[in-house]
Protein backbone atom coordinates (compact mmCIF):
# COMPACT_ATOMS: atom_id res chain seq x y z
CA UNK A 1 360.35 -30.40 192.83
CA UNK A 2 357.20 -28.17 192.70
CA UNK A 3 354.74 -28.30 189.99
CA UNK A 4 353.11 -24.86 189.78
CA UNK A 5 350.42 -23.78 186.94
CA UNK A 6 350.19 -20.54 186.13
CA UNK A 7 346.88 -19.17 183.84
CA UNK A 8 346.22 -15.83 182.63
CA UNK A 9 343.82 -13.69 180.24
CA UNK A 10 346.41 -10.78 180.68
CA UNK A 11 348.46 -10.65 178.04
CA UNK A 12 351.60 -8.62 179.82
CA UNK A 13 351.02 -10.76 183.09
CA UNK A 14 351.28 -13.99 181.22
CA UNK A 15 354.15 -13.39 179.25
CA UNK A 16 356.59 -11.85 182.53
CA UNK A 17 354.97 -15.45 184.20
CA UNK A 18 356.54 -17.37 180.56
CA UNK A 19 359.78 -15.75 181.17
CA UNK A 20 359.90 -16.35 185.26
CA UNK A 21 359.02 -20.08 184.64
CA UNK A 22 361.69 -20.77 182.01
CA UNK A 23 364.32 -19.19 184.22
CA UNK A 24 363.02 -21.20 187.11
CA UNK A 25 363.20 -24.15 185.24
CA UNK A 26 366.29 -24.12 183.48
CA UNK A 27 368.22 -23.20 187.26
CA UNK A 28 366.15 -26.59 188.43
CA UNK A 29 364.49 -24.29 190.86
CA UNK A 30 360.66 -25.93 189.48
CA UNK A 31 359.61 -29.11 187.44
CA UNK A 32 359.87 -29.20 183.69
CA UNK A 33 355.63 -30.24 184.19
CA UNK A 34 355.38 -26.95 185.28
CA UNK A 35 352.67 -24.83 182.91
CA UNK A 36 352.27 -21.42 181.59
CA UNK A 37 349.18 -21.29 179.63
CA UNK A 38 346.92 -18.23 178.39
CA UNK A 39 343.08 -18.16 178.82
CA UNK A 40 340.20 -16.31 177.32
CA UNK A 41 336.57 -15.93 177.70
CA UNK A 42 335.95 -18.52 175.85
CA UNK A 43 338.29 -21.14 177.36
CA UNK A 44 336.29 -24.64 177.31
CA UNK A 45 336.98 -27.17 180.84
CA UNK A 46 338.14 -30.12 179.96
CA UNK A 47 339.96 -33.51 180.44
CA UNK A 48 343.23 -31.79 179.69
CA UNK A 49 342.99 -29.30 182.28
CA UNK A 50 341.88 -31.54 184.48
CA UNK A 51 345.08 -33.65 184.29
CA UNK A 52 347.21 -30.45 183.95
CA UNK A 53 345.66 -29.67 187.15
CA UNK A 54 345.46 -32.72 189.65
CA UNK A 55 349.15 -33.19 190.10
CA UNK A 56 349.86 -29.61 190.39
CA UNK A 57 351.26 -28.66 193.61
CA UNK A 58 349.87 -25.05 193.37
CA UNK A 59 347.61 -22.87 190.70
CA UNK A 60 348.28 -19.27 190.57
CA UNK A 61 345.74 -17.72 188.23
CA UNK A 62 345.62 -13.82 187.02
CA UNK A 63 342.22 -13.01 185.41
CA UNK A 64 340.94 -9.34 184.36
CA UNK A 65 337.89 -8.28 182.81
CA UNK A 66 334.63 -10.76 182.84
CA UNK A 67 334.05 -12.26 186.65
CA UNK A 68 334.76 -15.69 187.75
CA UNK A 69 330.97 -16.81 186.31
CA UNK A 70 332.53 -18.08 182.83
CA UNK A 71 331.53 -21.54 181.92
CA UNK A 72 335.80 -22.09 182.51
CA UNK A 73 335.17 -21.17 185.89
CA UNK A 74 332.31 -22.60 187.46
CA UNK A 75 333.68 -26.13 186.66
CA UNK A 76 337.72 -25.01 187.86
CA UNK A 77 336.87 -23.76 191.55
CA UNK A 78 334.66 -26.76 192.28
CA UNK A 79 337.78 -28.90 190.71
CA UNK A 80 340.46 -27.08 192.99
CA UNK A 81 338.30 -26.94 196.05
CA UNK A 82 337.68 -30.84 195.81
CA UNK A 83 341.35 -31.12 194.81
CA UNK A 84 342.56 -29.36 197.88
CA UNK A 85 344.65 -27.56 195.03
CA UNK A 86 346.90 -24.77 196.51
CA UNK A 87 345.42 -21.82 194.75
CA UNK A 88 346.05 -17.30 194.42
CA UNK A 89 343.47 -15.98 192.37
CA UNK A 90 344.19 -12.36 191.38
CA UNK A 91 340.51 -11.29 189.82
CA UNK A 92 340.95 -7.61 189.90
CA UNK A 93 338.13 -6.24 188.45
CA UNK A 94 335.66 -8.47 189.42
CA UNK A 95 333.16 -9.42 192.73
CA UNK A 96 335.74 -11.55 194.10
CA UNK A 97 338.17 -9.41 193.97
CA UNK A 98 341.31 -12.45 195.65
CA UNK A 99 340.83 -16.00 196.36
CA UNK A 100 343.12 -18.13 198.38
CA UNK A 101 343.54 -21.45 199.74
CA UNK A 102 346.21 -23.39 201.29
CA UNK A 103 348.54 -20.16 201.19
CA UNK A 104 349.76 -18.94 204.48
CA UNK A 105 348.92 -15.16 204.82
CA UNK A 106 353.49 -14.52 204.95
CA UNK A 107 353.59 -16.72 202.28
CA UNK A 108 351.13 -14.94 200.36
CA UNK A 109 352.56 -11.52 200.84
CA UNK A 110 356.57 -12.84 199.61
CA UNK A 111 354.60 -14.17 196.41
CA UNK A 112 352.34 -10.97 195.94
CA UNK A 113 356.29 -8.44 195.97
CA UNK A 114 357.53 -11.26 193.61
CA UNK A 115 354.86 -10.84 191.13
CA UNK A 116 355.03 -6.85 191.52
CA UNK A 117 358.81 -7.29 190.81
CA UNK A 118 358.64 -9.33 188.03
CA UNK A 119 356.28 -7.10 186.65
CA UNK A 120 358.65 -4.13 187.19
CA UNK A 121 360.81 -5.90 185.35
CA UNK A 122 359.05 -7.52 182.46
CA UNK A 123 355.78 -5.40 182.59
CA UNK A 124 354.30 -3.18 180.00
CA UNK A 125 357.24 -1.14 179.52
CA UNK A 126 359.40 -3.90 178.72
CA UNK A 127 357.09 -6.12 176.61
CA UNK A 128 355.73 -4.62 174.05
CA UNK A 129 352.95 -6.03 170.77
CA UNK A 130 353.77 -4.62 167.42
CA UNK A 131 350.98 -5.13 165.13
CA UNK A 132 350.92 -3.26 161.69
CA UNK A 133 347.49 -2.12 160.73
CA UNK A 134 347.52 -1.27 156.81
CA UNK A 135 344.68 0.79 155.52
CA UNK A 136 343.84 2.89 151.80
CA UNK A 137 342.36 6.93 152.01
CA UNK A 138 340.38 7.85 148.99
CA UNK A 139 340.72 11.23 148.72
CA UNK A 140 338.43 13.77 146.60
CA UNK A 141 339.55 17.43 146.13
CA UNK A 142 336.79 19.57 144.80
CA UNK A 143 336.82 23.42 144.54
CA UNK A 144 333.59 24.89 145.60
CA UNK A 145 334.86 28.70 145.01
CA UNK A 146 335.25 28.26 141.47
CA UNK A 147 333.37 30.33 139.40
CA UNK A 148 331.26 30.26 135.85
């Protein structure tokens, strides 16, 4: 069975990619190694992803916002490259725009309609962030059109 790790700084992509991987799991359709983890600007390389990583059989990786020159990134695309690591890079927003390797161009299209499905389904619309932002108004009435 495939091991596939999926990383994202996009909040609504990661979470449709947390429900698609559970689903895929639990029908035995991918391994149970198979990872869904959340990354920021200030995501630090290390040992862990490193063995996360080198047994994977593919990475799929959605990042938005800051380019692929994070400290997180120049050590990961040396890592996969030396790997050989299977690996769609969606980078909208930045120089690179799409990096790919080890994906045939068919194959790449079926996964690119999956990932617009799944957002269909789970996207924005359908996953939403509450957050409750509390906040105290002092208010001052004065009446400058009284008169002496």
């Amino acid at each position: 069975m495939s091991k596939v790790v999926f990383l994202s700084n996009v909040d609504r992509r990661f979470a449709m990619m947390q429900v698609a991987l559970q689903q895929l799991q639990q029908e035995n359709l991918l391994s149970n190694d198979s990872v869904c983890a959340k990354l920021s600007d200030n995501t630090v390389w290390n040992d862990e992803w490193q063995k996360l990583l080198e047994d994977a059989d593919i990475l799929l990786l959605k990042w938005m916002g800051a380019g692929l020159d994070t400290p997180f990134f120049k050590k990961l695309l040396p890592f996969i490259k030396k790997h050989q690591l299977r690996y769609y890079i969606d980078a909208a927003g930045t120089e690179e725009e799409e990096l790919v390797s080890g994906i045939e161009k068919n194959d790449l299209e079926k996964l690119k309609a999956e990932i617009k499905i799944l957002d269909e389904k789970y996207g924005h619309e359908n996953i939403k962030v509450v957050k409750t932002i509390e906040y105290i108004v002092d208010v001052t009435i004065s009446d400058n059109n009284k008169q002496e």
